[in-house]
N, C-alpha and C. Protein backbone atom coordinates (compact mmCIF):
# COMPACT_ATOMS: atom_id res chain seq x y z
N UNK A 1 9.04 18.41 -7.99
CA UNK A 1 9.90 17.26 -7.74
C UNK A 1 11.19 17.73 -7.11
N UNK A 2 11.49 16.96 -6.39
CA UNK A 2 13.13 17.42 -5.64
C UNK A 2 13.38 15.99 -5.60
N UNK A 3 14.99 16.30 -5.52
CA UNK A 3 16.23 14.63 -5.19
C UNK A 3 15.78 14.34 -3.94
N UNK A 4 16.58 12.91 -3.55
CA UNK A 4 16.69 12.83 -2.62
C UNK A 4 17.64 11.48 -2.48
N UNK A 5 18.40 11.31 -1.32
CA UNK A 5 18.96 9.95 -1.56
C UNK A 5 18.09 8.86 -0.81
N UNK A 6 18.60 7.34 -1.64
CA UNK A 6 18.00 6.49 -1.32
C UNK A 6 18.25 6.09 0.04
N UNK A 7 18.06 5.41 1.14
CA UNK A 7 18.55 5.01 2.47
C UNK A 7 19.51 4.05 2.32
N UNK A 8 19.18 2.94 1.18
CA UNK A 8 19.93 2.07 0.72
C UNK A 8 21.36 2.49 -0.36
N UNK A 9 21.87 3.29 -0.29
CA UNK A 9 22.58 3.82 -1.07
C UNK A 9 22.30 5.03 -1.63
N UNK A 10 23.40 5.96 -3.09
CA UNK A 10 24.21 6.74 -3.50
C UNK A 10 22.69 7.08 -4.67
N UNK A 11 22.01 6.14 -5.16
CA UNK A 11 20.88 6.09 -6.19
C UNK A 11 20.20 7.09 -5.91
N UNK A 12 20.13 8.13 -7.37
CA UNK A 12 18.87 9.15 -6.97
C UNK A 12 17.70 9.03 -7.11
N UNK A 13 16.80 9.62 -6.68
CA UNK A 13 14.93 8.92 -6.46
C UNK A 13 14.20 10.39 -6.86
N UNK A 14 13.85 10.66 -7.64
CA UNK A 14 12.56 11.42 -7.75
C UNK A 14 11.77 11.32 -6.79
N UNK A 15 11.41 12.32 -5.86
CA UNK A 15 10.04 12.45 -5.09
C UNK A 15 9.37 13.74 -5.18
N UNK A 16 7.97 13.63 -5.02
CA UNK A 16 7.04 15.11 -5.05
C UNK A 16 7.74 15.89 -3.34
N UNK A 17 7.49 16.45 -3.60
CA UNK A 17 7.91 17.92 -2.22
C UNK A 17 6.97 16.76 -1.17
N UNK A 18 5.23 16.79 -1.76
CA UNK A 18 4.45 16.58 -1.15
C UNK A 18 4.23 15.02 -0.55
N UNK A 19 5.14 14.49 -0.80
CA UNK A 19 5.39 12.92 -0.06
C UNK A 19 6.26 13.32 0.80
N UNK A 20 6.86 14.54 1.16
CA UNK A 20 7.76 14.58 2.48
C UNK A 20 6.95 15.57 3.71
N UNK A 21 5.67 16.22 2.91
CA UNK A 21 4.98 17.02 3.95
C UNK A 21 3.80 16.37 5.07
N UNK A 22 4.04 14.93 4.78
CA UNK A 22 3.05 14.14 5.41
C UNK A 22 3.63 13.80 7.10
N UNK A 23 3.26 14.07 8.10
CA UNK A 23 3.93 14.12 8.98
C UNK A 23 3.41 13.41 10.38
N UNK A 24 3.66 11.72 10.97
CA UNK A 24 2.52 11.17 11.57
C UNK A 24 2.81 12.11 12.33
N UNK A 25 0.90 11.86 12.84
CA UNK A 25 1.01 12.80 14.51
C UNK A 25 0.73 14.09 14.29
N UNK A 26 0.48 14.60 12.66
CA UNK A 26 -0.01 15.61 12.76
C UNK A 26 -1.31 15.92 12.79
N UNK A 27 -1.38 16.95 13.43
CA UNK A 27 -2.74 17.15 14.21
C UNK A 27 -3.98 18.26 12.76
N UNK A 28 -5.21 17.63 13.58
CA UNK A 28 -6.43 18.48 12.67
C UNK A 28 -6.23 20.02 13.69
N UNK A 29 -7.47 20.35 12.77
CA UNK A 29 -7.64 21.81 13.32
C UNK A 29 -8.24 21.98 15.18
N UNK A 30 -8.71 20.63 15.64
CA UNK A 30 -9.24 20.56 16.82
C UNK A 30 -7.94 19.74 17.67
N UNK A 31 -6.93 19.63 16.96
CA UNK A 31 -5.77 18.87 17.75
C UNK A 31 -6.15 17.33 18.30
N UNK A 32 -6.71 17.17 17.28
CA UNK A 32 -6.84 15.70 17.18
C UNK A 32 -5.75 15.07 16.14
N UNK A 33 -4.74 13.60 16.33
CA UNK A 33 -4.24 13.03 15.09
C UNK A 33 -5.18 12.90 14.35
N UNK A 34 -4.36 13.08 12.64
CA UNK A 34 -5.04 12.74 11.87
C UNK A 34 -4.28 11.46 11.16
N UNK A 35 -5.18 10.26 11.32
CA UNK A 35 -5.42 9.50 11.19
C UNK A 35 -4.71 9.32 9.48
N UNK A 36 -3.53 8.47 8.71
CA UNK A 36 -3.40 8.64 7.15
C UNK A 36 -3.46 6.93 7.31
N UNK A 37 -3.58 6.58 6.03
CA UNK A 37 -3.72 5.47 5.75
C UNK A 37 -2.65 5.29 4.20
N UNK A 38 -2.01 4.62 4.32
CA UNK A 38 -0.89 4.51 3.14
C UNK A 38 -1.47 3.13 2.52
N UNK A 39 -0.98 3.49 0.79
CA UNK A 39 -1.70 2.01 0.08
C UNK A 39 -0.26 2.21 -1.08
N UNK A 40 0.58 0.80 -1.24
CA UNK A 40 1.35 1.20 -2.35
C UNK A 40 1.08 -0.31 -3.22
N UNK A 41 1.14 -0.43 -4.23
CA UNK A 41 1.20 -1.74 -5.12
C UNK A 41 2.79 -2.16 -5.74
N UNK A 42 3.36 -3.21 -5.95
CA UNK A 42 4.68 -3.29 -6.27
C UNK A 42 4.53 -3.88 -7.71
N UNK A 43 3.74 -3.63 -8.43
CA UNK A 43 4.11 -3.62 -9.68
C UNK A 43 4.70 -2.86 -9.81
N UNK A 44 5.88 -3.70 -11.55
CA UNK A 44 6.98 -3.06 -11.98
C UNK A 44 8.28 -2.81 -11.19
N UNK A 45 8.17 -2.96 -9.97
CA UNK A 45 9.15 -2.76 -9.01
C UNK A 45 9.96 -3.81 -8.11
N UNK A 46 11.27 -3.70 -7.93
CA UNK A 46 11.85 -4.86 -7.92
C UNK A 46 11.86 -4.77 -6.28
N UNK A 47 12.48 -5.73 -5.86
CA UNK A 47 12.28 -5.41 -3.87
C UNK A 47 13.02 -4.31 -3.43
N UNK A 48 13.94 -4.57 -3.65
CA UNK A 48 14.53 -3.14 -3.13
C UNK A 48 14.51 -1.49 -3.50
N UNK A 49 13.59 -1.48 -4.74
CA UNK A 49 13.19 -0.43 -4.90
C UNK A 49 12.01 0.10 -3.82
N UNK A 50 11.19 -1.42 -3.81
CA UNK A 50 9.89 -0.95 -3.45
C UNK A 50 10.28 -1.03 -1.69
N UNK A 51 11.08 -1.51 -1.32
CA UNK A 51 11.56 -1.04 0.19
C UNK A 51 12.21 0.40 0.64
N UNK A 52 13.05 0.47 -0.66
CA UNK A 52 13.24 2.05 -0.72
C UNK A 52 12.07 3.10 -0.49
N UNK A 53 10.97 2.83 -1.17
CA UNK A 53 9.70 3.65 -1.40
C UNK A 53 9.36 3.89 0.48
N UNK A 54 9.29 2.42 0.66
CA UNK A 54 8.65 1.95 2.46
C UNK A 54 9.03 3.16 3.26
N UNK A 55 10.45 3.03 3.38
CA UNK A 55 11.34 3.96 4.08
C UNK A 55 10.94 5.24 3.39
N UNK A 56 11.13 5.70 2.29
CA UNK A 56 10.86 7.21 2.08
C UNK A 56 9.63 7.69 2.84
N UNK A 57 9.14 6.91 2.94
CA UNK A 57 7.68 7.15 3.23
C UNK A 57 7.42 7.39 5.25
N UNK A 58 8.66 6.39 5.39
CA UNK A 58 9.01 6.02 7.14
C UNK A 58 7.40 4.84 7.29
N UNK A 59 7.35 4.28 6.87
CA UNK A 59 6.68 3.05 7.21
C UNK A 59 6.78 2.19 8.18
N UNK A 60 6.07 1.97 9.13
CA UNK A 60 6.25 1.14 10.07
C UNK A 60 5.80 -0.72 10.36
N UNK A 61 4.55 -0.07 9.32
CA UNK A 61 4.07 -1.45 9.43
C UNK A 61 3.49 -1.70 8.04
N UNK A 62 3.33 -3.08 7.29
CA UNK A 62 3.13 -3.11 5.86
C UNK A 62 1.97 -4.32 6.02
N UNK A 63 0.76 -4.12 5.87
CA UNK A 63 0.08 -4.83 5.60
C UNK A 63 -0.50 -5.79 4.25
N UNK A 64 -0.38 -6.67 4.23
CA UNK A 64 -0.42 -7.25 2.70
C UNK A 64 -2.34 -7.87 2.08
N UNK A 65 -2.64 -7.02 1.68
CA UNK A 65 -3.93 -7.37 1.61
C UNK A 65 -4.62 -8.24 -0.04
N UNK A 66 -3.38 -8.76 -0.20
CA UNK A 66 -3.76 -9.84 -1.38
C UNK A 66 -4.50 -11.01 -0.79
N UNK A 67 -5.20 -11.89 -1.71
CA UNK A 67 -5.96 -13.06 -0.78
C UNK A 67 -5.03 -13.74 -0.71
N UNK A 68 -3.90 -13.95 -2.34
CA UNK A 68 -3.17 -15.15 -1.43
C UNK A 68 -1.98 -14.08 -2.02
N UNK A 69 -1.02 -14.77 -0.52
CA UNK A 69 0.28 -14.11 -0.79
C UNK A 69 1.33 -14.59 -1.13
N UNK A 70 1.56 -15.00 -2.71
CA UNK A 70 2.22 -15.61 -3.64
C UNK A 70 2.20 -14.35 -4.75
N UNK A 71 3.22 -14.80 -4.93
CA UNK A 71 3.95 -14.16 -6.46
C UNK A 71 5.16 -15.16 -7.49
N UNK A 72 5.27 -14.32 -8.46
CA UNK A 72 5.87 -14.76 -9.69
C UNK A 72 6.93 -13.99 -9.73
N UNK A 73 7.26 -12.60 -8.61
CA UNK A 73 7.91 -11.52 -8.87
C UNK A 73 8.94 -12.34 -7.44
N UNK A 74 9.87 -12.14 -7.73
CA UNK A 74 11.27 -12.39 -6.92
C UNK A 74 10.65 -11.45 -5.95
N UNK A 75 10.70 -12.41 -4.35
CA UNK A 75 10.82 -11.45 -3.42
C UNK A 75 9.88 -11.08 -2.87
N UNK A 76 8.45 -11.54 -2.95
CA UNK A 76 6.76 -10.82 -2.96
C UNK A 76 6.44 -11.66 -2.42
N UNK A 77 6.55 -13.27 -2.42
CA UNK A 77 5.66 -14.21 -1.72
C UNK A 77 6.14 -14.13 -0.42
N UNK A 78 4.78 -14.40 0.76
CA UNK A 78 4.74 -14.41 1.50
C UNK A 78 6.31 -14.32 2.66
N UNK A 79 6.89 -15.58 2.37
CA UNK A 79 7.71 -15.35 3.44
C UNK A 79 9.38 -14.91 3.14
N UNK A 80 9.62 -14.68 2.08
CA UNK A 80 10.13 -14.01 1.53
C UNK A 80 10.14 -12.15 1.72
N UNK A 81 8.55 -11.89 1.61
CA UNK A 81 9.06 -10.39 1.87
C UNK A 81 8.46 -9.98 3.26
N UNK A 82 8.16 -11.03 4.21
CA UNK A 82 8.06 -10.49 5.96
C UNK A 82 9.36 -10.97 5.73
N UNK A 83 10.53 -11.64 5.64
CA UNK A 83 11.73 -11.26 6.09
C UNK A 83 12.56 -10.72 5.39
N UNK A 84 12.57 -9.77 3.83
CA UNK A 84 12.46 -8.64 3.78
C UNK A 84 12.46 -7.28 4.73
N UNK A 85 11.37 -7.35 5.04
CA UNK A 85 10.54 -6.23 5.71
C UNK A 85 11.14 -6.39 7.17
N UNK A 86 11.48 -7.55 7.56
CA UNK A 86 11.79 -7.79 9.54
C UNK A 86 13.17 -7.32 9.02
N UNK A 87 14.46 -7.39 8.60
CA UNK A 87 15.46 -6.76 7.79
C UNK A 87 15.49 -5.57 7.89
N UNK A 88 14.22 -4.93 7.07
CA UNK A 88 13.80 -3.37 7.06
C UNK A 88 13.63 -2.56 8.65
N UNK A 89 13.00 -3.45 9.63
CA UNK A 89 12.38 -2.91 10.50
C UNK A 89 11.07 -2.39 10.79
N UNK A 90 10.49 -2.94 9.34
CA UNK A 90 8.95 -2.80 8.99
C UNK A 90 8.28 -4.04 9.34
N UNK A 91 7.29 -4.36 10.43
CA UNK A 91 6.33 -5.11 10.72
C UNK A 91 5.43 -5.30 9.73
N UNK A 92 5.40 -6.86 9.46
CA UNK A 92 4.32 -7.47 8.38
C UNK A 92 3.46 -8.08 8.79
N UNK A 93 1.88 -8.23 7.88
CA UNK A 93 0.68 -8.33 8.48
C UNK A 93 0.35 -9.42 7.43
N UNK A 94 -0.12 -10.24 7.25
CA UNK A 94 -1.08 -10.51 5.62
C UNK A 94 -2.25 -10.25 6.68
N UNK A 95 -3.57 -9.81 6.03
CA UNK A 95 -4.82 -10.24 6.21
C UNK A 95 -5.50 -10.42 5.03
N UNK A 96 -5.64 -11.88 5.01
CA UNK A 96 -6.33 -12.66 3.96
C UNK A 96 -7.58 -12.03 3.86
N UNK A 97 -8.37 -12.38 4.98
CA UNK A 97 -9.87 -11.61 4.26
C UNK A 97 -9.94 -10.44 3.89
N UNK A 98 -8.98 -9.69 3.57
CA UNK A 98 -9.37 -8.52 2.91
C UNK A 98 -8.82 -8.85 1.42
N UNK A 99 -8.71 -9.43 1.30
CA UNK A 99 -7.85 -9.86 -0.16
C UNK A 99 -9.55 -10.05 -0.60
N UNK A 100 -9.29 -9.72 -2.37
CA UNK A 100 -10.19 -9.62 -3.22
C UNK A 100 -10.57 -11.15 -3.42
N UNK A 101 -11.31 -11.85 -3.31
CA UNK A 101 -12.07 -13.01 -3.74
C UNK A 101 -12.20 -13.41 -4.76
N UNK A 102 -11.65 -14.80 -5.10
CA UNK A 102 -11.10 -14.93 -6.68
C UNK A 102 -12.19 -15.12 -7.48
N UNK A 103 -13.40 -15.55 -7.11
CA UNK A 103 -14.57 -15.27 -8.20
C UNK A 103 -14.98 -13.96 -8.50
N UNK A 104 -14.80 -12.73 -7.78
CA UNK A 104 -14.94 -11.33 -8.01
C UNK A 104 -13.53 -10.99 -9.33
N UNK A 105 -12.55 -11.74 -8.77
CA UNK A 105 -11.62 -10.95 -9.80
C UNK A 105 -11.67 -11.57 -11.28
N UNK A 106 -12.21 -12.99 -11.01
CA UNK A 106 -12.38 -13.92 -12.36
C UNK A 106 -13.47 -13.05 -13.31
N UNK A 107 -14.18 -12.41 -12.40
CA UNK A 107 -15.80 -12.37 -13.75
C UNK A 107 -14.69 -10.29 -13.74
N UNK A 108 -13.95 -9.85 -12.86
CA UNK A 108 -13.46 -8.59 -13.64
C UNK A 108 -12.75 -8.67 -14.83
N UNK A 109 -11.54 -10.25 -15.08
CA UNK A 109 -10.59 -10.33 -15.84
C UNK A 109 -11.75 -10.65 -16.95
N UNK A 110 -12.98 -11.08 -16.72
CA UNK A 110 -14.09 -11.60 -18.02
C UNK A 110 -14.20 -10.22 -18.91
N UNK A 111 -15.45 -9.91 -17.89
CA UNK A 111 -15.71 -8.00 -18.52
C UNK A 111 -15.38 -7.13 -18.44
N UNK A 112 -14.27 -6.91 -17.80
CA UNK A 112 -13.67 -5.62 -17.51
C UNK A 112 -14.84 -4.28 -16.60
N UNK A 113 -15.59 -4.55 -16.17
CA UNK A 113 -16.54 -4.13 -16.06
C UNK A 113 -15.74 -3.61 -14.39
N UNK A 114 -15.60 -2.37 -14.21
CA UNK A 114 -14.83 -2.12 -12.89
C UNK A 114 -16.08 -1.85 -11.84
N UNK A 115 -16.78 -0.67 -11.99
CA UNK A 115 -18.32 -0.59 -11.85
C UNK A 115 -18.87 -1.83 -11.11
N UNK A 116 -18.66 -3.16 -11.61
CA UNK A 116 -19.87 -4.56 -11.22
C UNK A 116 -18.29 -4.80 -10.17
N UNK A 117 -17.38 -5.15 -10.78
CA UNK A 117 -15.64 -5.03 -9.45
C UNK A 117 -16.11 -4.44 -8.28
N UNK A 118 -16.56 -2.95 -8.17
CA UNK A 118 -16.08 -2.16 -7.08
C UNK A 118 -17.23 -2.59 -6.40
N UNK A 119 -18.77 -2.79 -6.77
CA UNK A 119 -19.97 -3.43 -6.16
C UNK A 119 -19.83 -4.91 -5.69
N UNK A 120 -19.26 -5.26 -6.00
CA UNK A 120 -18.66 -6.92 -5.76
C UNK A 120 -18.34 -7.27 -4.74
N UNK A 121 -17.16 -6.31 -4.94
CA UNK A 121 -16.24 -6.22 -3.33
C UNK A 121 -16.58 -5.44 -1.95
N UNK A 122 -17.50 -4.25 -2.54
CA UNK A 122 -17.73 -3.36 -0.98
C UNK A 122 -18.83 -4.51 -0.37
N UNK A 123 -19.62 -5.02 -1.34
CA UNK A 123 -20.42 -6.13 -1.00
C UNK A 123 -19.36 -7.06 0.09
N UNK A 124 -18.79 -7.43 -0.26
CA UNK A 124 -17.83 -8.59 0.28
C UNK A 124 -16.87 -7.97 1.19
N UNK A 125 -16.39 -6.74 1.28
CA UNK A 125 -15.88 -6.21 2.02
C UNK A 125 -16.56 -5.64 3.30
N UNK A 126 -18.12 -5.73 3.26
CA UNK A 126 -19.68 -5.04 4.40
C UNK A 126 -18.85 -6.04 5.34
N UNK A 127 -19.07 -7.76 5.05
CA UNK A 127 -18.53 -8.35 5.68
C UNK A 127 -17.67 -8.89 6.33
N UNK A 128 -16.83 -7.98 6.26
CA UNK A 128 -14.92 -8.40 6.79
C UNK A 128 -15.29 -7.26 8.32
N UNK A 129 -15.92 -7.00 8.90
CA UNK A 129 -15.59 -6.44 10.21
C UNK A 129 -15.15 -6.41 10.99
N UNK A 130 -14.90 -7.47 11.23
CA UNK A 130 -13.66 -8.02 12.43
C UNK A 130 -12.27 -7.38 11.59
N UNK A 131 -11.66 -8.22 10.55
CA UNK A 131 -11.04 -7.38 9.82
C UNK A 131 -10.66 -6.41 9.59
N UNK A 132 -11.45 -5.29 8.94
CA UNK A 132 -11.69 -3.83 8.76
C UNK A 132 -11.39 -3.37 10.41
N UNK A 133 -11.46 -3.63 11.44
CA UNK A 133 -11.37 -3.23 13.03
C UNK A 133 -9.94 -3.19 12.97
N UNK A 134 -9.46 -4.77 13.42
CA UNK A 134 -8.28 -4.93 13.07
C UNK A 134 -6.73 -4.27 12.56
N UNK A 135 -7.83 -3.82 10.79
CA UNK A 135 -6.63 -2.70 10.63
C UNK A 135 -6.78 -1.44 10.56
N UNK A 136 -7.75 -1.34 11.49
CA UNK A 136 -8.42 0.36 11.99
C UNK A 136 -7.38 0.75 13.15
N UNK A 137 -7.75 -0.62 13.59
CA UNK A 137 -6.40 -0.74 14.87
C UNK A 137 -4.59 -0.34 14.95
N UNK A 138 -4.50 -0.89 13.22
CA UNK A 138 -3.12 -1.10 12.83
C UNK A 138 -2.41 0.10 12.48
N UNK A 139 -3.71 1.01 11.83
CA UNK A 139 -3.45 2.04 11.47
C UNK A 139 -3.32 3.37 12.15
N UNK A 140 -3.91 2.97 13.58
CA UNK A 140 -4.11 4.32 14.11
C UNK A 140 -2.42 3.54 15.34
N UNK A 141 -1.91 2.59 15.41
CA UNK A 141 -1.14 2.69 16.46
C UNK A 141 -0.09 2.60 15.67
N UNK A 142 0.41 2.94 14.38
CA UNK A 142 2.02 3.20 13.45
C UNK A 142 1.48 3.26 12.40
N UNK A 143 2.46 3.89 11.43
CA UNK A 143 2.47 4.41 10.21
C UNK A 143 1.99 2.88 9.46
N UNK A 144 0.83 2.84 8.96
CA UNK A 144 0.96 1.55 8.09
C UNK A 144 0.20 1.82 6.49
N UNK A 145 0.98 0.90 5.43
CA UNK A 145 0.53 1.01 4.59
C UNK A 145 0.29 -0.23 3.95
N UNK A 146 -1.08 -0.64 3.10
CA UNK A 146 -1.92 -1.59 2.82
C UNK A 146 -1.00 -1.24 0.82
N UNK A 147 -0.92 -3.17 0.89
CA UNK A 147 0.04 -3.18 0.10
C UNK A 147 -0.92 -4.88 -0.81
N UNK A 148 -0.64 -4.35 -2.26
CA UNK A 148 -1.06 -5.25 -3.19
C UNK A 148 -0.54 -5.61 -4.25
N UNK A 149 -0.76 -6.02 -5.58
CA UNK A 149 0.43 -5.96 -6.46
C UNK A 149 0.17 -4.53 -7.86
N UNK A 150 -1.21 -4.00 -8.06
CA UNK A 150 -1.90 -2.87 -9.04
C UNK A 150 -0.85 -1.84 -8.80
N UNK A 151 0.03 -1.79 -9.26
CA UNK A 151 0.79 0.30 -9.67
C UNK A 151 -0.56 1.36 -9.74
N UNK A 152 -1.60 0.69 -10.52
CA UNK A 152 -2.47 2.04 -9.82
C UNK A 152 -3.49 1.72 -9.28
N UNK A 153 -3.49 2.83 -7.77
CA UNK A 153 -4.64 2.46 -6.69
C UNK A 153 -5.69 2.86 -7.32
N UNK A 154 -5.89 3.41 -8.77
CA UNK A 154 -7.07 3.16 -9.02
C UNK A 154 -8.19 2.46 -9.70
N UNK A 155 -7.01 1.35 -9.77
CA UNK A 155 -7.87 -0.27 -10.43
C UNK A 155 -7.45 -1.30 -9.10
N UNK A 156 -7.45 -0.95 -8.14
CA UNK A 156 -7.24 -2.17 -6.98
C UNK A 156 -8.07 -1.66 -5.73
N UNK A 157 -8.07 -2.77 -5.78
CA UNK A 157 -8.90 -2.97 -4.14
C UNK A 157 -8.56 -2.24 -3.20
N UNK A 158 -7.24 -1.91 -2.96
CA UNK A 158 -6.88 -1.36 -1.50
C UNK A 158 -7.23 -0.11 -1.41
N UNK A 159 -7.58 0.71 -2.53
CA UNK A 159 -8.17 1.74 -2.34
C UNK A 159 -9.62 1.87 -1.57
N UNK A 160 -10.50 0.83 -1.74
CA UNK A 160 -11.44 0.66 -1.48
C UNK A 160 -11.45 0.39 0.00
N UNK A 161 -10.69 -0.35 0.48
CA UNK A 161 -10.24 -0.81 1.72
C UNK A 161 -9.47 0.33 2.41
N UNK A 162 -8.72 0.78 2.03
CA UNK A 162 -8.42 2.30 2.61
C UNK A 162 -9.57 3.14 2.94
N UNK A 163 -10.02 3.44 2.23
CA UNK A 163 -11.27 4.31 2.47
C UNK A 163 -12.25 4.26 3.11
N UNK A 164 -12.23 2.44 3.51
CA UNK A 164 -13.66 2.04 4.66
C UNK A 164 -12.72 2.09 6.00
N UNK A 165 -11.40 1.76 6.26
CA UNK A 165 -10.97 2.30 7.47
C UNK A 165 -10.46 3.92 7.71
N UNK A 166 -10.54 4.96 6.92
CA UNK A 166 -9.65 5.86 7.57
C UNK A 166 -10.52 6.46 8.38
N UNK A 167 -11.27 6.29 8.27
CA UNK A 167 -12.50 7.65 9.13
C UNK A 167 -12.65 8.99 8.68
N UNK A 168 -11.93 9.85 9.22
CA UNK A 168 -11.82 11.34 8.72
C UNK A 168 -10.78 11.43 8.48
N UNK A 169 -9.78 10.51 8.34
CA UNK A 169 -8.59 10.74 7.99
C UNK A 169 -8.02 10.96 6.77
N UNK A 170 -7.40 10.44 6.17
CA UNK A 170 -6.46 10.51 4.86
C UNK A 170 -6.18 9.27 3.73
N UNK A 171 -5.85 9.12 2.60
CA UNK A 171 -5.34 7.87 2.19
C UNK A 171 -4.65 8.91 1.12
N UNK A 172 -3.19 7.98 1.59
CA UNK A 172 -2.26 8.64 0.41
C UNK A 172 -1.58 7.19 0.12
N UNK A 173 -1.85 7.08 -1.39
CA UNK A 173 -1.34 6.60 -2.18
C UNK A 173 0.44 6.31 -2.77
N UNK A 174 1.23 5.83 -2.72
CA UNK A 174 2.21 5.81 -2.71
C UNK A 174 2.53 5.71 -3.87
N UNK A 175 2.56 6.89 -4.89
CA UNK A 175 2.48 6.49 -6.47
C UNK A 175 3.84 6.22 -6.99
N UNK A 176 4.06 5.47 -7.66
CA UNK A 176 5.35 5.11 -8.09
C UNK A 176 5.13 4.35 -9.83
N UNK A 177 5.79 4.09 -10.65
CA UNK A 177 5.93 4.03 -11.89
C UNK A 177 7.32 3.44 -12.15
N UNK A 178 7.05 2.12 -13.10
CA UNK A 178 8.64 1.65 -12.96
C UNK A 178 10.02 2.47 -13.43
N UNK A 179 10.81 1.70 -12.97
CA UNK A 179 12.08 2.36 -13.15
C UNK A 179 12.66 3.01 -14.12
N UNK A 180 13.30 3.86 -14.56
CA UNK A 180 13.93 4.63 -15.94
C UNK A 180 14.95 3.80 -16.01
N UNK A 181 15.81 4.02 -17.56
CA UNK A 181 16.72 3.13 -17.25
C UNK A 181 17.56 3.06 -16.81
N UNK A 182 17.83 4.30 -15.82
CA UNK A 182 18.96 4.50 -15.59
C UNK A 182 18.96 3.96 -14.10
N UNK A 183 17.55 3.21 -14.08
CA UNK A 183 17.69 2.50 -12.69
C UNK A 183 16.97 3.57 -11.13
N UNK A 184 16.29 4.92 -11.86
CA UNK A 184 15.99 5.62 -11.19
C UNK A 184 14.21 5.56 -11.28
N UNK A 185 13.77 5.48 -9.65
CA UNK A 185 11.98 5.65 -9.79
C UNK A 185 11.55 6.77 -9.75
N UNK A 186 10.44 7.29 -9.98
CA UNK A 186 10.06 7.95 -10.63
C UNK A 186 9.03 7.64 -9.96
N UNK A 187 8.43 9.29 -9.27
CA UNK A 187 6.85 9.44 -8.40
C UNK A 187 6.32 10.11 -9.28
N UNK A 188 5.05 9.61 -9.60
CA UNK A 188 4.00 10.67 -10.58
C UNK A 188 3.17 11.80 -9.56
């Protein structure tokens, strides 16, 4: 872990070394880009933390891949955080069809059953192609990261969705954990 300051101010931020060694445009062993795909969730996190994160990261473009883009959290619904983000200098996307389908998430909140979840959706996700192109597209022409509300990418969808666009590329996760109290985030 090393400091670092926030862009938005004097606030110190915990980050791994290895969230600053990510570098677009860097090339494979054949000098080809390699292709990363960023996924962060804003649970626990208030807006301006989680814009802080954007920027640490140098984000260019933020795709919102909830089905619907409403929240309960100050700052998350739809038009609220594209002008946020136009503020930031970060380009916003929703694409609805990649958002999880509320009868898939109804029978997960039933059984918990993640297993029958993740079959559910790649099912339902075969079919988003146009879609999946789209932000194959998004991803290879600026830094973009696919954004939901799960703190961990490994009970949400966008992981799943990351992984059917990167190709040979990358998906890094933007791990974050709410705030200490001293008002400082904290990367696991």
């Amino acid at each position: 872990m090393r400091s670092c300051l926030a862009p938005t101010g004097p606030r110190k931020i915990l980050c791994p070394v290895s969230a600053f060694s990510r570098v677009a445009g860097a090339d494979n062993h054949m000098g080809a880009a390699i292709m990363v795909v960023y996924t962060i969730g804003y649970e626990g996190l208030a807006l301006a933390q989680f814009l802080e994160l954007l920027a640490l990261n140098d984000i260019e473009h933020l795709v919102d891949i909830r089905e619907a883009p409403i929240s309960r959290k100050a700052g998350f619904a739809k038009p609220e955080l594209g002008a946020a983000l136009a503020a930031a200098g970060i380009r916003y996307t929703h694409l609805q069809p990649l958002g999880c389908p509320k009868p898939i998430r109804d029978r997960y909140r039933a059984s918990g059953d993640w297993s029958r979840y993740t079959r559910d959706y790649l099912i339902y996700l075969d079919a988003q192609g146009g879609s999946l192109a789209a932000l194959r597209d998004a991803v290879g022409a600026a830094r973009t990261c696919l954004m939901c509300f799960e703190a961990d990418a490994n009970r949400c969808h966008r992981g799943l969705v990351a992984a059917a666009v990167r190709g040979e590329g990358d998906v890094h996760h933007i791990p974050v954990r709410p705030p200490s109290p001293q008002g400082e985030l904290a990367f696991e």
